[in-house]
Protein backbone atom coordinates (compact mmCIF):
# COMPACT_ATOMS: atom_id res chain seq x y z
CA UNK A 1 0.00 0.00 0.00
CA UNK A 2 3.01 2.38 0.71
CA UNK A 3 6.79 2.09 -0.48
CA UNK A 4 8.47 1.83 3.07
CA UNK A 5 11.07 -0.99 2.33
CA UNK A 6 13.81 1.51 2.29
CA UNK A 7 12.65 2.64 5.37
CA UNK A 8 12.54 -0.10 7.13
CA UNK A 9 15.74 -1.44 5.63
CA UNK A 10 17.67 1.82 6.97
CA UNK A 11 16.15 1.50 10.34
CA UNK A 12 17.15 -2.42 10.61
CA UNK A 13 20.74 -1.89 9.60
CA UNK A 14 20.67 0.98 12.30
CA UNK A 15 19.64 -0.96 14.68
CA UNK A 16 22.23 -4.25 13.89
CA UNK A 17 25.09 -2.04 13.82
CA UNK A 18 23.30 -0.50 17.70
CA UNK A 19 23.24 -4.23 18.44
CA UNK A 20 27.00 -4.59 17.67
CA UNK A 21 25.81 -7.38 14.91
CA UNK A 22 27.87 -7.66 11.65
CA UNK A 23 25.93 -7.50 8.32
CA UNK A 24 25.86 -9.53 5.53
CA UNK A 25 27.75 -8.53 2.73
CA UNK A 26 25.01 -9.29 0.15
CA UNK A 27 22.35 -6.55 1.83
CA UNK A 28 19.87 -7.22 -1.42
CA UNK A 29 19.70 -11.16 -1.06
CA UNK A 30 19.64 -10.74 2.89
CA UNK A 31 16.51 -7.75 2.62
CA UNK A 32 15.12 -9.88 -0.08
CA UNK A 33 14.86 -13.10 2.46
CA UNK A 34 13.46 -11.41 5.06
CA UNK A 35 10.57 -9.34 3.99
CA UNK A 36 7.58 -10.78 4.94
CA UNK A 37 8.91 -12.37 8.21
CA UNK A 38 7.92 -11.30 11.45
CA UNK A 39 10.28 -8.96 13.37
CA UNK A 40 10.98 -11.44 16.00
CA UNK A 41 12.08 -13.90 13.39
CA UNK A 42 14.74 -11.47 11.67
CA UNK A 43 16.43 -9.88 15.05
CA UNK A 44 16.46 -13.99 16.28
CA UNK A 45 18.18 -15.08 13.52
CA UNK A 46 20.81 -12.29 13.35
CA UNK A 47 21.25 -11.96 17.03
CA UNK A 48 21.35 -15.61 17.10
CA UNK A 49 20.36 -18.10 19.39
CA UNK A 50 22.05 -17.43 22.77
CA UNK A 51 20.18 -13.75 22.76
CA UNK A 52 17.53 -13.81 25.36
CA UNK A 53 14.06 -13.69 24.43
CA UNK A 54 14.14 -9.99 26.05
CA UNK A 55 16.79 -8.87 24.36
CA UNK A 56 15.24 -9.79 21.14
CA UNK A 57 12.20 -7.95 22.14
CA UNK A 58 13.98 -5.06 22.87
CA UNK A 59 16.08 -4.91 19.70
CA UNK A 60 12.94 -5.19 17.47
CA UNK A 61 11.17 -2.73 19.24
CA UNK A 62 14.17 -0.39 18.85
CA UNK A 63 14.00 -0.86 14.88
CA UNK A 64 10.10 -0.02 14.67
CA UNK A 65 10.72 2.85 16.43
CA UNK A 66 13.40 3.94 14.71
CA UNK A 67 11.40 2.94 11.54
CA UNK A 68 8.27 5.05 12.27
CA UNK A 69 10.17 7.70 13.26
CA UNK A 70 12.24 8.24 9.74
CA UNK A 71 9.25 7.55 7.71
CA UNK A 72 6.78 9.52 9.12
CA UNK A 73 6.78 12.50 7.06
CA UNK A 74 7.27 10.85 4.29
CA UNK A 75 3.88 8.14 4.16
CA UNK A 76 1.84 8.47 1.56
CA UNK A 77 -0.58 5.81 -0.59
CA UNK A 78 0.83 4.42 -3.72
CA UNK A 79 -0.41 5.68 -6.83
CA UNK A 80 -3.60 4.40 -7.97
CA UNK A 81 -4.48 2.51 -4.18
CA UNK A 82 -6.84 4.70 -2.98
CA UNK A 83 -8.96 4.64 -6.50
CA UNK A 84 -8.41 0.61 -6.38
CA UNK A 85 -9.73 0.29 -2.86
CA UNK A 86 -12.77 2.80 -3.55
CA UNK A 87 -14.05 0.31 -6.64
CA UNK A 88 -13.51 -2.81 -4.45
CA UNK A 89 -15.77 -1.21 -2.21
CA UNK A 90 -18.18 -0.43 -4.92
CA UNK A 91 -18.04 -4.12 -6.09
CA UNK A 92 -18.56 -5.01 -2.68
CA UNK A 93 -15.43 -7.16 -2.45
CA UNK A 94 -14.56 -7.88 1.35
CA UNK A 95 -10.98 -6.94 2.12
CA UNK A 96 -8.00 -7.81 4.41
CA UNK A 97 -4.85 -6.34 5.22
CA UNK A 98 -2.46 -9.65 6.41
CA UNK A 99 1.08 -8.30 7.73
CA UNK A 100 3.61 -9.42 9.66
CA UNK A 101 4.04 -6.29 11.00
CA UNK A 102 3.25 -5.03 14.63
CA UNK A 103 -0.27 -3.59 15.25
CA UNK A 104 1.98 -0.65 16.39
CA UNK A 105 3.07 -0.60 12.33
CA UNK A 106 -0.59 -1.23 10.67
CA UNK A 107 -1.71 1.59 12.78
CA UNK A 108 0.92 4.20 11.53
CA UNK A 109 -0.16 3.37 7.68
CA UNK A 110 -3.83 2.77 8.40
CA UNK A 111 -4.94 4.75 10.79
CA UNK A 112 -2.64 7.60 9.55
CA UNK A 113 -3.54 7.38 6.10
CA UNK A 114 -7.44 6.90 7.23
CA UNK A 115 -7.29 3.50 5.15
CA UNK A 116 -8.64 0.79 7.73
CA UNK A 117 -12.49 1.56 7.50
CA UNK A 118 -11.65 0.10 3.73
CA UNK A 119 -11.18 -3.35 5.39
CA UNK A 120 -13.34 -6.09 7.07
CA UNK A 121 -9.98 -7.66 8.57
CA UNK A 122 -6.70 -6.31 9.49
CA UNK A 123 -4.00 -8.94 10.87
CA UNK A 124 -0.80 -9.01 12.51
CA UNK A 125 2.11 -10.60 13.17
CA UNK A 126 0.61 -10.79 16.90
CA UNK A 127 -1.73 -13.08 14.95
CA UNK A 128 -0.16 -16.13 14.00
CA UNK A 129 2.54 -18.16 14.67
CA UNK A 130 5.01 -17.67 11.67
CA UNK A 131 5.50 -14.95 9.41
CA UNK A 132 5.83 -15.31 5.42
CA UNK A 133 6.53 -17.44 3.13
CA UNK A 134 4.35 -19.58 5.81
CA UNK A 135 0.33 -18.94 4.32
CA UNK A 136 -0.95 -19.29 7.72
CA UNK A 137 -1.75 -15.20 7.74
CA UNK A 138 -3.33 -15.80 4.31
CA UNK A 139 -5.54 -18.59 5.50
CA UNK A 140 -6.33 -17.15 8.51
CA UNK A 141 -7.45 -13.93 6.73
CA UNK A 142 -9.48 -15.59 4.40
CA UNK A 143 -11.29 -18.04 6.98
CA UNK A 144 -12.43 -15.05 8.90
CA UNK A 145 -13.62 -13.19 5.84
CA UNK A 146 -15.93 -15.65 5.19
CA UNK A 147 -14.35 -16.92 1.72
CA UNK A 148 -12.34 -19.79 0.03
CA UNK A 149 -8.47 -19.38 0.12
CA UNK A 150 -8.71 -20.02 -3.67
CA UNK A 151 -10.96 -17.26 -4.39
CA UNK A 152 -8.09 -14.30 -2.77
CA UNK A 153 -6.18 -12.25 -5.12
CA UNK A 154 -3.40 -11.16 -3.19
CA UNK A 155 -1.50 -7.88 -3.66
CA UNK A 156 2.22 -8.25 -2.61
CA UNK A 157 5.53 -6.90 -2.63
CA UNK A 158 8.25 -9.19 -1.49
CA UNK A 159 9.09 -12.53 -2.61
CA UNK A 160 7.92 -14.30 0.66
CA UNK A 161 4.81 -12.83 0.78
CA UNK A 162 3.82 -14.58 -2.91
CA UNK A 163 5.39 -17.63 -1.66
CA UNK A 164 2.92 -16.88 0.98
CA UNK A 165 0.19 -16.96 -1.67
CA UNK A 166 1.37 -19.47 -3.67
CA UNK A 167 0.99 -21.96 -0.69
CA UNK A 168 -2.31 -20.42 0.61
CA UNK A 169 -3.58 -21.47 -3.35
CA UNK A 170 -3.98 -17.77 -3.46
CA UNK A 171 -3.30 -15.68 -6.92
CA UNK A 172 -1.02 -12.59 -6.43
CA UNK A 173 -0.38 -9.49 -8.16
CA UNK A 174 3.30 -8.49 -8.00
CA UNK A 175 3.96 -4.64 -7.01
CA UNK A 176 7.42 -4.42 -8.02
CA UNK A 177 8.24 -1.44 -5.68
CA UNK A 178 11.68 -3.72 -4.12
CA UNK A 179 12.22 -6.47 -6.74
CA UNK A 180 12.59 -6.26 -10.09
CA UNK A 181 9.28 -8.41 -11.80
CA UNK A 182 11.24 -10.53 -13.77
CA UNK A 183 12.67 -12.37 -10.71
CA UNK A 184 8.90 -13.55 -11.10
CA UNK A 185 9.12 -14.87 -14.09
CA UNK A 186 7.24 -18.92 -14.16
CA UNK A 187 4.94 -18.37 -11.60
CA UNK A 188 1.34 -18.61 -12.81
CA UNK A 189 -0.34 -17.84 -9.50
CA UNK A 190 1.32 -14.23 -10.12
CA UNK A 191 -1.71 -12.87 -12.76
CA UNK A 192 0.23 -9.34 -13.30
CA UNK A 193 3.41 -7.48 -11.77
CA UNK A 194 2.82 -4.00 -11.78
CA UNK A 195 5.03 -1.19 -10.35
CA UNK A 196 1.86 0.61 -8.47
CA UNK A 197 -1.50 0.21 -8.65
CA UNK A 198 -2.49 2.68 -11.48
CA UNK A 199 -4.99 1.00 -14.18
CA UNK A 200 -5.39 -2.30 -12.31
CA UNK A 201 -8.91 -3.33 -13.57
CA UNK A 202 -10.00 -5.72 -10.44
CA UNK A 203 -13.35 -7.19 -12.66
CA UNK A 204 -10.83 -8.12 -14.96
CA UNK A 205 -8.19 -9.80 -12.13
CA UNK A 206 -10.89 -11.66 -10.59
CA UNK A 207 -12.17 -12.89 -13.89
């Protein structure tokens, strides 16, 4: 709905190099792996697994922070999402926003933007169990909207998140804000990659 990757990239690679944690020398393959997952996940991975469970709180925390703090002024919808969101309305298509991100996060986009009263369901990482490329957000969204896992179109913009959909049975359109579309090149559940979402035609997507 927003480009904040670079955002939250910048305010994760603060917070490492606060943690005293050496980075990867590949930063596009290591951002690339972790969108998606919860926050937990990432800082227990690269803190590893001698870090308290505190500690890893408290190191995640410290990167949302730092995160809503450096891209406040800057939020703003993507092209074309408020227009999209409007005509799903109008078709009377139920909608869910399903991210691993804190409610803390959804809030500061949502609420912010005054987006939420656009959807029926809005879920967490506090949610489930595992973040993306598990489905279990995806299922879980759908089963409390009322509809068939099969019968989602997803709208994603990291690799895990349409492995995500691929495993829910979900279809997916692609924003390409972070990776380049071709990287999704021979997956069919993808039905278009688009770099906002100008001109989408959701009669059309849904068949």
């Amino acid at each position: 709905m927003v480009h904040n990757m670079p955002f939250h990239n910048k305010a994760l690679v603060d917070t490492l190099a606060e943690a005293g944690v050496q980075l990867p020398s590949d930063m596009t393959e290591f951002y690339n792996s972790i969108y998606g997952k919860k926050t937990a996940e990432v800082f227990r991975v690269m803190l590893g697994s001698h870090m308290k469970d505190d500690e890893v709180v408290y190191w995640g925390e410290r990167k949302e922070i730092l995160y809503r703090e450096q891209y406040a002024k800057y939020r703003e919808p993507l092209p074309g999402l408020l227009q999209l969101l409007e005509r799903a309305n109008t078709l009377g298509l139920p909608m869910a926003v399903a991210s691993a991100s804190s409610p803390q996060n959804i809030s500061f986009i949502l609420d912010d933007l005054d987006l939420r009263h656009h959807f029926k369901i809005v879920m967490s990482g506090n949610d489930v169990q595992y973040g993306k490329p598990n489905p279990e957000i995806f299922i879980k969204s759908a089963k409390s909207m009322g509809v068939e896992p099969s019968d989602c179109l997803v709208f994603e913009d990291a690799m895990n998140g349409i492995d995500a959909a691929r495993l829910a049975n979900m279809d997916a359109v692609f924003i390409s804000t972070t990776i380049d579309a071709r990287e999704l090149d021979g997956q069919p559940h993808v039905v278009r990659a688009v770099p906002d979402f100008t001109h989408l035609n959701l009669q059309t997507l849904l068949g």
